[in-house]
N, C-alpha and C. Protein backbone atom coordinates (compact mmCIF):
# COMPACT_ATOMS: atom_id res chain seq x y z
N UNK A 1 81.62 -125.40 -108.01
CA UNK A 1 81.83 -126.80 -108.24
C UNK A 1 80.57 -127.63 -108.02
N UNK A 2 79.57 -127.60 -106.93
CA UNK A 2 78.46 -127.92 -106.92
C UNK A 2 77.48 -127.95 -107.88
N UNK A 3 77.49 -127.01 -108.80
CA UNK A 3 76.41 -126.63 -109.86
C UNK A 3 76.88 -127.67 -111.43
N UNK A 4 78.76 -127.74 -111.31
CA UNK A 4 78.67 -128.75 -112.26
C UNK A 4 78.77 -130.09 -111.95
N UNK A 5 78.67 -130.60 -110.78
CA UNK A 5 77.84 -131.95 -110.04
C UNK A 5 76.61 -132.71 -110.77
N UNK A 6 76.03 -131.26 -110.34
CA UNK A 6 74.31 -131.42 -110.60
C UNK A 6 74.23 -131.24 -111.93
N UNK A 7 75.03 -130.35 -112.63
CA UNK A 7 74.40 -130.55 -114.24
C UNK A 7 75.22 -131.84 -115.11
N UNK A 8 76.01 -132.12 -114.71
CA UNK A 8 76.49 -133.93 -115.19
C UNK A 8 75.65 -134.50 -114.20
N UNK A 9 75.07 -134.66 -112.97
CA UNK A 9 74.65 -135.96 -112.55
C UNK A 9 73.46 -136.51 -113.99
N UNK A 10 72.91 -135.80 -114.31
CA UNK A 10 71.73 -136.67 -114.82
C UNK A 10 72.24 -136.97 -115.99
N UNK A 11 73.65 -136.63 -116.74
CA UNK A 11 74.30 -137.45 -117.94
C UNK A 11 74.75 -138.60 -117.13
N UNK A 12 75.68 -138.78 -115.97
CA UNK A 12 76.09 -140.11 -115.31
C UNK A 12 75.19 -140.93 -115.58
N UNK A 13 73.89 -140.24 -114.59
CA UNK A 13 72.70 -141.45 -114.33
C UNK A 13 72.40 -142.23 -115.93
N UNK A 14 72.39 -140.99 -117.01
CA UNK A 14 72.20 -141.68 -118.15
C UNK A 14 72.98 -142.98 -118.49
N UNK A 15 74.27 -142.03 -118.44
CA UNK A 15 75.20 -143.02 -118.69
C UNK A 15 75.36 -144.56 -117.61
N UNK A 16 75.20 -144.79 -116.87
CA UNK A 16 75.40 -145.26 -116.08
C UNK A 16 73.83 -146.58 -116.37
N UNK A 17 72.82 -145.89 -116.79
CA UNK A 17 71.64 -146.70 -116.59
C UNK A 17 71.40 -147.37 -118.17
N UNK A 18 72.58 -146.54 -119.43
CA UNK A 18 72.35 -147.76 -120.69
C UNK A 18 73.56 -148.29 -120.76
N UNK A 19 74.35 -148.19 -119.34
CA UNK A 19 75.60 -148.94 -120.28
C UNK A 19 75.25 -150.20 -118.92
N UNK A 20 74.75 -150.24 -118.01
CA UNK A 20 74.74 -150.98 -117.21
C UNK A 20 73.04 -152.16 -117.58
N UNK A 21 72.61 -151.53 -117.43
CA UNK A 21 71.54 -152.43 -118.07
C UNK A 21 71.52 -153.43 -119.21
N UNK A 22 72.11 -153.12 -120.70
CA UNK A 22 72.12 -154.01 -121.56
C UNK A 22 71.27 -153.86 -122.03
N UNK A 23 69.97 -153.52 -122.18
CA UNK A 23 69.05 -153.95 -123.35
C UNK A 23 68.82 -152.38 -123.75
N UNK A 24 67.67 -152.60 -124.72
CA UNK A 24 67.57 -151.45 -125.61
C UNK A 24 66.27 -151.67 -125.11
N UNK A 25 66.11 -150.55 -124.47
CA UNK A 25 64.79 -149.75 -123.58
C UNK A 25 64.64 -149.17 -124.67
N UNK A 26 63.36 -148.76 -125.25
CA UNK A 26 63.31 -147.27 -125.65
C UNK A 26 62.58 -146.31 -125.21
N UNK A 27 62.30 -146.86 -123.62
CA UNK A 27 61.92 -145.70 -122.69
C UNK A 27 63.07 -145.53 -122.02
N UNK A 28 64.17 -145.91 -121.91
CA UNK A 28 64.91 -145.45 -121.31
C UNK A 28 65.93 -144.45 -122.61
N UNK A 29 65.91 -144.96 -123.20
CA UNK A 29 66.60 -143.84 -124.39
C UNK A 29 65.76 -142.58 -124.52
N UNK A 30 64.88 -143.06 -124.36
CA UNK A 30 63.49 -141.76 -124.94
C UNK A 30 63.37 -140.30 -123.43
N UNK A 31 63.54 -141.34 -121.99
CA UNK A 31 63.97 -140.72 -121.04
C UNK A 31 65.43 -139.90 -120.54
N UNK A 32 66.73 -140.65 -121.73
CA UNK A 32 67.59 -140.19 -122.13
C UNK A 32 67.76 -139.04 -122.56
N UNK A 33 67.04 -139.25 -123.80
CA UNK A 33 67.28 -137.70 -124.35
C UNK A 33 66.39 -136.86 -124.12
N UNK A 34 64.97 -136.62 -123.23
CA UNK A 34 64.41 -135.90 -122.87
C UNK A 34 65.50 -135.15 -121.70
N UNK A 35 66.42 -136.22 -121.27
CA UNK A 35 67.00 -135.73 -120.03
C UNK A 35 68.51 -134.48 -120.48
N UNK A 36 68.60 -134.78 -121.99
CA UNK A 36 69.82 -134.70 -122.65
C UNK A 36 68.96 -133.01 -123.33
N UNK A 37 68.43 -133.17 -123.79
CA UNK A 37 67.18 -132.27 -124.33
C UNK A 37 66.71 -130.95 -123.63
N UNK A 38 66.30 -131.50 -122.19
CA UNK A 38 66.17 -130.51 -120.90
C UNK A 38 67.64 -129.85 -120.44
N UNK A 39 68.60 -130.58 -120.15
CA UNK A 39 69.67 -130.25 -120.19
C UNK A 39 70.71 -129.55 -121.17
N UNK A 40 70.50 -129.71 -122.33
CA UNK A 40 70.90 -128.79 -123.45
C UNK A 40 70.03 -127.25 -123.01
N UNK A 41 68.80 -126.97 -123.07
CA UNK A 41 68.32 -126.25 -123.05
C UNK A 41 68.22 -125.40 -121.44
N UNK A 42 68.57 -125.86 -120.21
CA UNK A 42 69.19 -124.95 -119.02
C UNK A 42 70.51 -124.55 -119.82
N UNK A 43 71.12 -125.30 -120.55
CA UNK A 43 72.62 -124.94 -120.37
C UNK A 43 72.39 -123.73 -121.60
N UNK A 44 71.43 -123.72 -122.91
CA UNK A 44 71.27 -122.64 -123.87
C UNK A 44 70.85 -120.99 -122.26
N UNK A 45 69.64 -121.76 -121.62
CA UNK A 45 69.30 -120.55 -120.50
C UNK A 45 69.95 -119.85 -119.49
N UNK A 46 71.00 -120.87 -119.27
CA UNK A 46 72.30 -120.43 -118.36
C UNK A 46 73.46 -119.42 -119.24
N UNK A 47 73.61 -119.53 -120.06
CA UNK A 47 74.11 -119.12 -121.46
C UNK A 47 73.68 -117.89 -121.54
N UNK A 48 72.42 -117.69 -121.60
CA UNK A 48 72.13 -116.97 -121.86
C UNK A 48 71.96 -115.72 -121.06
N UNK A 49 71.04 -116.41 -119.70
CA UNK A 49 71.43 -115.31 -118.68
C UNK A 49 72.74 -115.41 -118.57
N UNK A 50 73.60 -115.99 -118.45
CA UNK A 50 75.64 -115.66 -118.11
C UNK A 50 75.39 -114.31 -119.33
N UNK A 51 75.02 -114.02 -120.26
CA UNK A 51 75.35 -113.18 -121.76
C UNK A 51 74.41 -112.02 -121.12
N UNK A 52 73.09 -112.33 -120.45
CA UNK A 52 72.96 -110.67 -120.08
C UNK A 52 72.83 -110.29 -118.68
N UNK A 53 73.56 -111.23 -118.07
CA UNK A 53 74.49 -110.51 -116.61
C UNK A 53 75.63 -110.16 -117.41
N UNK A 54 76.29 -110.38 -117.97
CA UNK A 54 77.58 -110.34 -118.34
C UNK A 54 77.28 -108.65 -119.05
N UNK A 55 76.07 -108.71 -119.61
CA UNK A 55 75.68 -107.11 -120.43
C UNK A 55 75.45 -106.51 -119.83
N UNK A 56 74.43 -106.78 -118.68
CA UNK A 56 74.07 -106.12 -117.47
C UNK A 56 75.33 -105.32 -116.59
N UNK A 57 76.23 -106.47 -116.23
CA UNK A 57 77.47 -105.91 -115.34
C UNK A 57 78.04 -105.09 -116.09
N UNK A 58 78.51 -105.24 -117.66
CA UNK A 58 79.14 -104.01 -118.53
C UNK A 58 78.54 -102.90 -118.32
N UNK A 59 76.82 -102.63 -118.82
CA UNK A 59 76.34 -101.41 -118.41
C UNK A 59 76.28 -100.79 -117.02
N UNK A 60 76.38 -101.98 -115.96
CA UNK A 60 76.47 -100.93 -114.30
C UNK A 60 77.20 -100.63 -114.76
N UNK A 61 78.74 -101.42 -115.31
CA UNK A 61 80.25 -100.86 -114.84
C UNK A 61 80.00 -99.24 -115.71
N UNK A 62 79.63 -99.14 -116.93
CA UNK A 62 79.69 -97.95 -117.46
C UNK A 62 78.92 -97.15 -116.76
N UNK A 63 78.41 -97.40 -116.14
CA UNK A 63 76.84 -96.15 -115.62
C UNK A 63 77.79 -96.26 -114.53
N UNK A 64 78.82 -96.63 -113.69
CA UNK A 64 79.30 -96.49 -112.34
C UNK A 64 80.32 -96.00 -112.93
N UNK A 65 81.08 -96.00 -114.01
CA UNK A 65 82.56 -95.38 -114.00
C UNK A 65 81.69 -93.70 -114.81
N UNK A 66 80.84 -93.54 -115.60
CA UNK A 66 79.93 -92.15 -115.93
C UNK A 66 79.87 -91.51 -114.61
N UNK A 67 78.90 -92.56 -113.49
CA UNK A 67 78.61 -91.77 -112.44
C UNK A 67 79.92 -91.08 -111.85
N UNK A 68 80.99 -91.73 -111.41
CA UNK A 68 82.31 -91.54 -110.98
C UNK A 68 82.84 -90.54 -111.42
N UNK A 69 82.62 -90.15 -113.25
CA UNK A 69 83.39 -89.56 -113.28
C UNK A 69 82.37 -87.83 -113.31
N UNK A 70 81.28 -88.17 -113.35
CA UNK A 70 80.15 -86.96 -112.62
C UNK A 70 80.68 -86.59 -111.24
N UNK A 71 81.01 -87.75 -110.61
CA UNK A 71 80.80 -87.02 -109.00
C UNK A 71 82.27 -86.11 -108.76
N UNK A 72 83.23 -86.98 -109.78
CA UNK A 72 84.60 -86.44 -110.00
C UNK A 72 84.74 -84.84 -110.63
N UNK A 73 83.52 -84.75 -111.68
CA UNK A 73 83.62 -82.93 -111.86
C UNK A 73 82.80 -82.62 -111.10
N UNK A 74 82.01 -82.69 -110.86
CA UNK A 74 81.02 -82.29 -109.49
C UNK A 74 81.72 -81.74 -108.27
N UNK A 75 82.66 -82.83 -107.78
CA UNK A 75 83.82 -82.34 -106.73
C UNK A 75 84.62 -81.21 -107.03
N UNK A 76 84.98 -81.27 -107.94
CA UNK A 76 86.27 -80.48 -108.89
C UNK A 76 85.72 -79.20 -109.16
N UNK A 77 84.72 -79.27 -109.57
CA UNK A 77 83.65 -78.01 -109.53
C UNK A 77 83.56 -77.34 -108.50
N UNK A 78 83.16 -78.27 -107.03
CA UNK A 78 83.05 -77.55 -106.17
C UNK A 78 84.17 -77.53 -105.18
N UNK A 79 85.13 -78.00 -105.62
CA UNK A 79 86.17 -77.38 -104.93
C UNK A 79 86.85 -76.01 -105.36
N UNK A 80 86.68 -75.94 -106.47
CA UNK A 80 87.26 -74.78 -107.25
C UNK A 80 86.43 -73.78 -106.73
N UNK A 81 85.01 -74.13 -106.28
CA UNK A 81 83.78 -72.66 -106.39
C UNK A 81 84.40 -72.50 -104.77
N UNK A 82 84.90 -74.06 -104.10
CA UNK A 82 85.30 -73.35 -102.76
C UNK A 82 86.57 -72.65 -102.24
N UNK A 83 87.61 -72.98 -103.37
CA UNK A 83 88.80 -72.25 -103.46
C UNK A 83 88.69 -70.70 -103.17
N UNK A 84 87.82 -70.43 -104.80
CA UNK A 84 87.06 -68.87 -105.06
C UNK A 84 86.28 -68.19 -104.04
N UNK A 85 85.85 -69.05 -103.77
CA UNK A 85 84.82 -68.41 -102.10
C UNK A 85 86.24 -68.07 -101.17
N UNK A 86 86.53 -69.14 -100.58
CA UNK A 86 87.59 -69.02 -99.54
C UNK A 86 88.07 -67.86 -99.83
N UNK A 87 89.34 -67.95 -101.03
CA UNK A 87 90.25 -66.82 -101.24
C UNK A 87 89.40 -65.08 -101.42
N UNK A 88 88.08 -65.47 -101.40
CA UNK A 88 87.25 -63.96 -101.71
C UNK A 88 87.27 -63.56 -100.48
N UNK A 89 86.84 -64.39 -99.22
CA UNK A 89 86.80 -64.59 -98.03
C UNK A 89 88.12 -64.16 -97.41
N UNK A 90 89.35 -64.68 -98.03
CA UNK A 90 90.25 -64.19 -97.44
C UNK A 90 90.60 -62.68 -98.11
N UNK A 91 90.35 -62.14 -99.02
CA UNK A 91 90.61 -61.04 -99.54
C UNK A 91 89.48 -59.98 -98.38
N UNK A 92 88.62 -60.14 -98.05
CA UNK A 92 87.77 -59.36 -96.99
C UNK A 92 88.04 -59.77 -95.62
N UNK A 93 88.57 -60.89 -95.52
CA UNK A 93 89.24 -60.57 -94.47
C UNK A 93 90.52 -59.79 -94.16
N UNK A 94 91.44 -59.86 -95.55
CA UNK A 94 92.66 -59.02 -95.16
C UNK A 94 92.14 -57.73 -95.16
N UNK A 95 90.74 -57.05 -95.91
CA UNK A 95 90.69 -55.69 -96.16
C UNK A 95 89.94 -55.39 -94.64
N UNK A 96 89.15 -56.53 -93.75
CA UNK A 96 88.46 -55.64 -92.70
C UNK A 96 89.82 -55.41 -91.74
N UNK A 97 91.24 -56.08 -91.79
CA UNK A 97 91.91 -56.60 -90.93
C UNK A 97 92.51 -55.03 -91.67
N UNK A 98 92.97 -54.80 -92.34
CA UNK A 98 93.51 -53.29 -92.37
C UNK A 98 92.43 -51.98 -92.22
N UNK A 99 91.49 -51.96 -92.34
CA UNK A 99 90.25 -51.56 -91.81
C UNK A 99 90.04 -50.86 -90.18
N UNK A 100 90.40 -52.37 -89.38
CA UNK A 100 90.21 -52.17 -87.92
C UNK A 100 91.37 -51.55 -87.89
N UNK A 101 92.79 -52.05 -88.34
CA UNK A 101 94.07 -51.48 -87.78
C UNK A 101 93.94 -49.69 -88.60
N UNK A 102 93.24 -49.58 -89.49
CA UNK A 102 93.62 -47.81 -89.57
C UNK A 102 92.33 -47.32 -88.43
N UNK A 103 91.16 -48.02 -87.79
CA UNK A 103 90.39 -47.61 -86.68
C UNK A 103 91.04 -47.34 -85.74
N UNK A 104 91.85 -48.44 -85.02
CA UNK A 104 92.57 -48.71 -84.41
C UNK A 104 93.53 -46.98 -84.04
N UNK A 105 94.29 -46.90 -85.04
CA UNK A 105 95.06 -45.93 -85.19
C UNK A 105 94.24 -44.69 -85.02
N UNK A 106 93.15 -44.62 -85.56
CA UNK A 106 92.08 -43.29 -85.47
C UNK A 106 92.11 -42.70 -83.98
N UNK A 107 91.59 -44.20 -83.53
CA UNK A 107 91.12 -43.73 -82.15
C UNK A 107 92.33 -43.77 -81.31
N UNK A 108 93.42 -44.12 -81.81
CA UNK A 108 94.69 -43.95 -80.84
C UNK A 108 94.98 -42.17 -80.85
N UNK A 109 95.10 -41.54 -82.50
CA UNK A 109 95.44 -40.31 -82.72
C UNK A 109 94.40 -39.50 -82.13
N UNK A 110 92.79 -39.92 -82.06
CA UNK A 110 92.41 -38.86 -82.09
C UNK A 110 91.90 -38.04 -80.57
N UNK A 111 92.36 -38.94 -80.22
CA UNK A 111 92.44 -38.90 -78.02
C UNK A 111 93.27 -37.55 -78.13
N UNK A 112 94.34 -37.79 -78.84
CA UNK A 112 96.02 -36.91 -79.05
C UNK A 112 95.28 -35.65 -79.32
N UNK A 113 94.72 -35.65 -80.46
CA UNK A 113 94.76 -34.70 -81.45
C UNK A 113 93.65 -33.63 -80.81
N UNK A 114 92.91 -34.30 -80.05
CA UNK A 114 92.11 -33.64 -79.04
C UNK A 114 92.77 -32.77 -77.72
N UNK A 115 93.16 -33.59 -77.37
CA UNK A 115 94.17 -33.10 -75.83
C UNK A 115 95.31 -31.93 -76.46
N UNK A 116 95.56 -31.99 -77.79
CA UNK A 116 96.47 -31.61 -78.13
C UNK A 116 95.10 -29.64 -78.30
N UNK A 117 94.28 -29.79 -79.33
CA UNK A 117 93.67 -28.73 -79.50
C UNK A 117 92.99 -28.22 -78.34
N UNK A 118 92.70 -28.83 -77.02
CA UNK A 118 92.03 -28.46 -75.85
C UNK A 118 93.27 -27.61 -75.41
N UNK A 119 94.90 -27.94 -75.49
CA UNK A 119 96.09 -27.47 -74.83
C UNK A 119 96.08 -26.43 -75.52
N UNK A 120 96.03 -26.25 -76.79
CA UNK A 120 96.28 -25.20 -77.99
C UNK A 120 95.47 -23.83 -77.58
N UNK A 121 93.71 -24.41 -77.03
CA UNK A 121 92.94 -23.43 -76.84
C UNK A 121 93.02 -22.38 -75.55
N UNK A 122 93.76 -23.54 -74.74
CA UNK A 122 93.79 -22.67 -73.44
C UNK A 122 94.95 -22.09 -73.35
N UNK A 123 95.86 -22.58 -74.19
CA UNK A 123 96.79 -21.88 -74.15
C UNK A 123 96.34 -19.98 -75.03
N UNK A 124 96.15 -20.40 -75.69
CA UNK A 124 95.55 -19.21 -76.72
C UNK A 124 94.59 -18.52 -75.27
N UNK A 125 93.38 -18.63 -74.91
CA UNK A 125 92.92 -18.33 -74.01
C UNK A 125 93.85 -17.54 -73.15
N UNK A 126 95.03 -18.12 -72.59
CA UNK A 126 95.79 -17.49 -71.77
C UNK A 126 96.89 -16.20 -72.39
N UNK A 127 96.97 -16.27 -73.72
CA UNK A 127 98.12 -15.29 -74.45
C UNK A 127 96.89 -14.45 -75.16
N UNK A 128 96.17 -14.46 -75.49
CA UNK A 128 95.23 -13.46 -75.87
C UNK A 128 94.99 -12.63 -75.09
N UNK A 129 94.42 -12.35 -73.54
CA UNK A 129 95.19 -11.29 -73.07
C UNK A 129 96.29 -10.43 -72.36
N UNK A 130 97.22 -11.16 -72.93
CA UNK A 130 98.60 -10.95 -72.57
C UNK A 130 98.75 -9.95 -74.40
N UNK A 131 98.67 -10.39 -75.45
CA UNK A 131 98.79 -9.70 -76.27
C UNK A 131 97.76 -8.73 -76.43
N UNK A 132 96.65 -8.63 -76.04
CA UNK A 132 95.73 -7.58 -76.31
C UNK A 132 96.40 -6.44 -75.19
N UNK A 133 96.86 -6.88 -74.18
CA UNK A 133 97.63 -5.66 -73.37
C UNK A 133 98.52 -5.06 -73.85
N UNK A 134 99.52 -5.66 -74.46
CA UNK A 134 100.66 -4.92 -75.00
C UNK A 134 100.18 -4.11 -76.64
N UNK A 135 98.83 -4.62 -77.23
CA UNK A 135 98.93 -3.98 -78.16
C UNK A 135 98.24 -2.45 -77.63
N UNK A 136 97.29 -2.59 -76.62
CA UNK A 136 96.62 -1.53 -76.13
C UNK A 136 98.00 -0.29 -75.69
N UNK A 137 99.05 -0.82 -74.87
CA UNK A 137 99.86 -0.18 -74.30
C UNK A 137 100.90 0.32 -75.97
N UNK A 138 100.96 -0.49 -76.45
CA UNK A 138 101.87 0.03 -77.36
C UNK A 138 101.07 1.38 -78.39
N UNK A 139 99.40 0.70 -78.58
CA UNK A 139 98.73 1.80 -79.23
C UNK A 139 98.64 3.06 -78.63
N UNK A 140 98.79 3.15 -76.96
CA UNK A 140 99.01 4.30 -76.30
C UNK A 140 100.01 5.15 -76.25
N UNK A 141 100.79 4.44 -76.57
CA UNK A 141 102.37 5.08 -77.01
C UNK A 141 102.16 5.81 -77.95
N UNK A 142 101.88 5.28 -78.94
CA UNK A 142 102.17 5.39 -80.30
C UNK A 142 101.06 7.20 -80.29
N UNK A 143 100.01 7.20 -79.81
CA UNK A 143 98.80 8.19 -79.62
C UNK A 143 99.29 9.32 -78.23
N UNK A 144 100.70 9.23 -78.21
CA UNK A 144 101.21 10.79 -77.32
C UNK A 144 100.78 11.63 -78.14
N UNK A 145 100.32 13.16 -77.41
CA UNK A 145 100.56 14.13 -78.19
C UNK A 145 101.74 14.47 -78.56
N UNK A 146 101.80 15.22 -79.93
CA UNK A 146 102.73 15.50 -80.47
C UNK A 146 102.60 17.28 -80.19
N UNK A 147 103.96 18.03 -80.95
CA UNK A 147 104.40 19.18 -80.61
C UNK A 147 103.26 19.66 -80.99
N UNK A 148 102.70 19.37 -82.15
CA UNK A 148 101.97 19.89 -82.97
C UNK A 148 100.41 20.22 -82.71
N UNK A 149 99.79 19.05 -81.94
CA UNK A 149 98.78 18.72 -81.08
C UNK A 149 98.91 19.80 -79.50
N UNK A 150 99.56 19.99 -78.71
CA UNK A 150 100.28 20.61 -78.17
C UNK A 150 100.06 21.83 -78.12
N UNK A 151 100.78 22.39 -79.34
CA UNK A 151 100.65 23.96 -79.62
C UNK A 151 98.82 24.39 -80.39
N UNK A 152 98.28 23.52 -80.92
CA UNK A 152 97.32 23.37 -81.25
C UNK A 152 96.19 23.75 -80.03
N UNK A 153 96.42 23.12 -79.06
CA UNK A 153 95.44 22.64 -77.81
C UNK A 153 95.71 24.39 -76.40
N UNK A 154 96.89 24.92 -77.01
CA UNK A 154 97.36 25.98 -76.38
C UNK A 154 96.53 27.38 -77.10
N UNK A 155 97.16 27.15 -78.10
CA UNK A 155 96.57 28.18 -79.30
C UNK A 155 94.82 28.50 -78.99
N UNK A 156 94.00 27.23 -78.74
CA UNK A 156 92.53 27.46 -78.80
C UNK A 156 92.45 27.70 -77.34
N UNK A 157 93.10 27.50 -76.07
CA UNK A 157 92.83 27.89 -74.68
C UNK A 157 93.57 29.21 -74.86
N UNK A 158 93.81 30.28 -75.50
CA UNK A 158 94.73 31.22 -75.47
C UNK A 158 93.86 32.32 -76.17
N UNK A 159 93.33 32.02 -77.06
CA UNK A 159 92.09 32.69 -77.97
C UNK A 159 90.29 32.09 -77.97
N UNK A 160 89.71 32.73 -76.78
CA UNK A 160 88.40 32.12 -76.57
C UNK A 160 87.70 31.83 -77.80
N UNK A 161 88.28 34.01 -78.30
CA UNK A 161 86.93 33.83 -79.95
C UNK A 161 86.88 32.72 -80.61
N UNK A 162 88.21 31.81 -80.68
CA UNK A 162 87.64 30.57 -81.38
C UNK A 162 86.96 29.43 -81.31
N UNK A 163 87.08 29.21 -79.96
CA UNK A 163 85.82 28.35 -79.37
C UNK A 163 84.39 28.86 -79.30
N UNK A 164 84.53 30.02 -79.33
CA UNK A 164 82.56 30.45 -78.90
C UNK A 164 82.49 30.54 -81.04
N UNK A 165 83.31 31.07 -81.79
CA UNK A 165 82.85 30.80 -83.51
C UNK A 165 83.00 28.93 -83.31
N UNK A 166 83.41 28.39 -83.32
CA UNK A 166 83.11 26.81 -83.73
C UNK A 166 82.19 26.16 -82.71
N UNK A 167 81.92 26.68 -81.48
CA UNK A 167 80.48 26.32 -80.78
C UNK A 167 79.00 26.37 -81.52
N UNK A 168 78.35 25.11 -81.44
CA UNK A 168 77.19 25.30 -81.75
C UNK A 168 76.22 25.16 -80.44
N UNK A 169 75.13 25.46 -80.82
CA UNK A 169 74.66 25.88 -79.48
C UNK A 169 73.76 24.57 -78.92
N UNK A 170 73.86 24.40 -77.84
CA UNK A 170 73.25 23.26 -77.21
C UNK A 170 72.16 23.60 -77.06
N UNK A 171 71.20 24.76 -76.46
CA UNK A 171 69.81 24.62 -76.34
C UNK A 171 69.64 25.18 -77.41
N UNK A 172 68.11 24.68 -77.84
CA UNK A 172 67.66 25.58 -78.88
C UNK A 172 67.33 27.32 -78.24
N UNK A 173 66.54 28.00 -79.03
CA UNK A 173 66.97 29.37 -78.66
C UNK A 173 65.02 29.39 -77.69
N UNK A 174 65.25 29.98 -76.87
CA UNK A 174 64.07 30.18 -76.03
C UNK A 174 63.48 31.36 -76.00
N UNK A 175 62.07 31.56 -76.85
CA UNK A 175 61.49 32.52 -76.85
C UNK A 175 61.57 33.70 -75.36
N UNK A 176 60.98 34.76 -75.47
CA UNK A 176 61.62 35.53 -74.30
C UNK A 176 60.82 35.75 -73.84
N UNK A 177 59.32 35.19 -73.35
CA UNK A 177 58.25 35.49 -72.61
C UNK A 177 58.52 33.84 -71.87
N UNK A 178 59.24 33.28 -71.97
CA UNK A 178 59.24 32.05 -71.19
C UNK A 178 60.81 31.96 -70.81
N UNK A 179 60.98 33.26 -70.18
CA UNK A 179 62.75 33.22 -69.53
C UNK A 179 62.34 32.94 -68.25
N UNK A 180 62.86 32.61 -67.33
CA UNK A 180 63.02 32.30 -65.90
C UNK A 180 63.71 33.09 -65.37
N UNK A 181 62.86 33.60 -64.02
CA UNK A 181 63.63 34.80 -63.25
C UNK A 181 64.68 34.35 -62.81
N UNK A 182 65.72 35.80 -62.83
CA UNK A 182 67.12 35.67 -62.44
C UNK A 182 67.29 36.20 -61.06
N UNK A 183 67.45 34.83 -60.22
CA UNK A 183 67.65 34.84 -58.64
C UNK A 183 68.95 35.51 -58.62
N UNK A 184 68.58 36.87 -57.55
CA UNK A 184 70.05 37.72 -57.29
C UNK A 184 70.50 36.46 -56.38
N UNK A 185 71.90 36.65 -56.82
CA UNK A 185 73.28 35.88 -55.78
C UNK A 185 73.60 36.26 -54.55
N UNK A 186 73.55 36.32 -53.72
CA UNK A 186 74.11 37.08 -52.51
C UNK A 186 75.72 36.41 -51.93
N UNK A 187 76.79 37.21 -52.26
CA UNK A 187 78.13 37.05 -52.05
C UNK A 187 78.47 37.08 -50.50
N UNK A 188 77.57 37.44 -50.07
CA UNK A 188 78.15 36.74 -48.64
C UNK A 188 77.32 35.38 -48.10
N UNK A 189 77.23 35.30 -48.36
CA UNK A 189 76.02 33.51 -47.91
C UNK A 189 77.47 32.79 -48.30
């Protein structure tokens, strides 16, 4: 409201200084329309800047609703790349999380599976010779002489000649200039 004060005051003053006066100045007419003149021409410049603020504010508004809608896929973009991350994130996390739990389980079984083959060994340790005895004793059984063996073992203590024909001779044969004298026995000593 101030600004259209000031741009009518100097039409008032006009007005005001040829209708009150009466005569025909023509410096005051001439100061008239210089005043009318200057004033036409702020109001063409006001005009005009109003027309390119007015262009000006259209282009921020477009370069701010462009920017907006940049920062809007920009976001959208990177929310999506952080969706994809996350959920990748959560896919390695569910796989280390079944991971530890089959570790988990490893080292639960394999305490077992140990204690279990240490029991296995000593046990074995302890029945190994328990069975090597009975197979020894049973193989002794089984290796009696028979009738046959028997009459066999009689037959060759019963007939020398057959031991001195299947004897081979233990020393070799000793020339006879290197015999060793034969010490008489004496039967009463």
């Amino acid at each position: 409201m101030p600004t259209i004060v000031h741009r009518t005051s100097p039409l008032i003053l006009l007005f005001l200084v040829t209708v009150g006066c009466g005569g025909s100045d023509g410096r005051l007419v001439e100061l008239s329309e210089r005043s009318l003149a200057r004033q036409s021409e702020q109001n063409q410049q006001t005009a005009k800047q109003s027309t390119e603020v007015a262009k000006a504010t259209r282009q921020l508004v477009a370069a701010d609703s462009q920017a907006r809608q940049e920062l809007v896929a920009a976001q959208s973009h990177l929310e999506s790349e952080l969706h994809t991350e996350r959920a990748s994130l959560d896919r390695q996390h569910e796989l280390l999380e079944v991971e530890r739990k089959e570790l988990a389980k490893q080292r639960h079984r394999e305490p077992i599976l140990a204690a279990a083959i240490m029991q296995a060994a000593a046990l074995l340790a302890c029945v190994l010779p328990i069975f090597l005895c009975v197979y020894i004793v049973n193989a002794l059984r089984r290796e009696t002489p028979s009738a046959e063996l028997e009459a066999l073992l009689i037959q060759e203590l019963a007939e020398p000649q057959l031991l001195i024909d299947r004897q081979l001779p233990l020393l070799p044969d000793v020339p006879s200039c290197q015999q060793l004298p034969v010490i008489p026995h004496d039967e009463n000593q």
